[in-house]
Protein backbone atom coordinates (compact mmCIF):
# COMPACT_ATOMS: atom_id res chain seq x y z
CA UNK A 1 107.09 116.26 86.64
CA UNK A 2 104.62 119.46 86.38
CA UNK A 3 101.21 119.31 86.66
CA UNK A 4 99.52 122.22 85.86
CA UNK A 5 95.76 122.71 86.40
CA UNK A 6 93.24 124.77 85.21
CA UNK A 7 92.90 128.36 86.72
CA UNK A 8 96.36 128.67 88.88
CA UNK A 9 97.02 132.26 88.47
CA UNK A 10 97.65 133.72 91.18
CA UNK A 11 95.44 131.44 93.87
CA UNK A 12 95.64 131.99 97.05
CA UNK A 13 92.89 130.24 99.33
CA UNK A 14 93.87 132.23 102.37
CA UNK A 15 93.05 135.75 100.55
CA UNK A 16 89.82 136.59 100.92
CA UNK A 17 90.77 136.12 104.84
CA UNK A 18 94.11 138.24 104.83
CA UNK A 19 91.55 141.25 103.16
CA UNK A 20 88.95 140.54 105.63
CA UNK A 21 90.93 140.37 109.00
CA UNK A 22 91.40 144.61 109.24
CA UNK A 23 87.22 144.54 108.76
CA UNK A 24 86.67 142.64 112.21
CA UNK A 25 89.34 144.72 113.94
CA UNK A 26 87.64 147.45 113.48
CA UNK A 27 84.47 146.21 114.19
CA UNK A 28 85.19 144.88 117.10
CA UNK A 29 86.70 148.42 117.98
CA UNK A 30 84.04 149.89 117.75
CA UNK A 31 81.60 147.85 119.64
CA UNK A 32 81.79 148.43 123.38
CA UNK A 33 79.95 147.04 126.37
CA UNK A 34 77.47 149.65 127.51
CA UNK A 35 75.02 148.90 130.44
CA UNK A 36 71.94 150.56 130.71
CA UNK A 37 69.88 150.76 134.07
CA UNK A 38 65.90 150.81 133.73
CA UNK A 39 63.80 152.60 135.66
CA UNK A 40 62.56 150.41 137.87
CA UNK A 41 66.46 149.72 139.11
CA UNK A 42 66.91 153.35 139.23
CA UNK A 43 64.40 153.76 142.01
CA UNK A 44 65.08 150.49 143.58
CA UNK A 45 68.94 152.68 144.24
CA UNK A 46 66.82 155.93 145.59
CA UNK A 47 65.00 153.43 147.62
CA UNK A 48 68.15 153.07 149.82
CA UNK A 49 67.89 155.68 152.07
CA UNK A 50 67.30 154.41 155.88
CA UNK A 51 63.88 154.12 156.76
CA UNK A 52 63.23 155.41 160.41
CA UNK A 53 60.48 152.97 161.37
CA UNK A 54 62.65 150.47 159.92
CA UNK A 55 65.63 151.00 161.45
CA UNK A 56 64.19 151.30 165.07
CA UNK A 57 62.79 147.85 164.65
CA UNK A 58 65.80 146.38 163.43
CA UNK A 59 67.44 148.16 166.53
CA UNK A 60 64.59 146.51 169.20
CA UNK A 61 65.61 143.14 167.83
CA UNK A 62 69.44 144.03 168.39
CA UNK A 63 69.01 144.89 171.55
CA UNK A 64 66.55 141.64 172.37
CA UNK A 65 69.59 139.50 170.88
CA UNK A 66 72.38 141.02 172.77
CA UNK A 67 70.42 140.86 176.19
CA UNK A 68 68.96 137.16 175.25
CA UNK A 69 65.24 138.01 175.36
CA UNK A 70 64.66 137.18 171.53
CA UNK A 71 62.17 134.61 171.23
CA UNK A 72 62.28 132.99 167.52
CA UNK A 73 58.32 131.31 167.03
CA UNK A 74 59.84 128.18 165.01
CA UNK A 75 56.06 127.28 164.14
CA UNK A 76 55.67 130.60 162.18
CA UNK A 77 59.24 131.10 161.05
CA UNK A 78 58.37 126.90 159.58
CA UNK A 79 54.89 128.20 157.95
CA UNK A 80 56.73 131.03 156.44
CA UNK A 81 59.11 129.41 154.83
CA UNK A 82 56.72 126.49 153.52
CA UNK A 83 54.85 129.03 152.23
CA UNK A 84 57.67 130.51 150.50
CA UNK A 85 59.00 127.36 148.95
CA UNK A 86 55.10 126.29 147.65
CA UNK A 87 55.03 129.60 145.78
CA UNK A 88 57.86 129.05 143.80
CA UNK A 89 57.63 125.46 142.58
């Protein structure tokens, strides 16, 4: 038995998708990932440099720590942080 229906020459479904598959390579080629850092995240990097007022605090409360005089004020530390948390929500 033949059955022969209109339009067979030379049909190929998966053509147009053979032809089309050297397209997206190259496409895909020659997209790359490119980052791009504003301004704003440019100075926040120059920012980095050690402040001297800064750094002597952070030393004071070292010290305080290692020689067990630091006193933590849970009351403010609490208020500070509810104050935090209200902002956000």
């Amino acid at each position: 038995m033949k059955i022969n229906g209109p339009n067979h020459s030379n049909f190929n479904p998966y053509k147009k998708h053979m032809t089309q598959q050297p397209d997206v390579q190259r496409k895909m080629q020659s997209q790359r990932d490119k980052v791009e850092i504003s301004h704003q995240g440019k100075a926040l990097q120059g920012s980095e440099q050690k402040n001297e007022a800064r750094q002597k605090h952070v030393d004071e409360i070292k010290a305080a720590v290692e020689n067990g005089k630091y006193q933590v004020d849970s009351s403010a530390t609490a208020q500070k942080m509810i104050d935090f948390f209200s902002k956000k929500g």
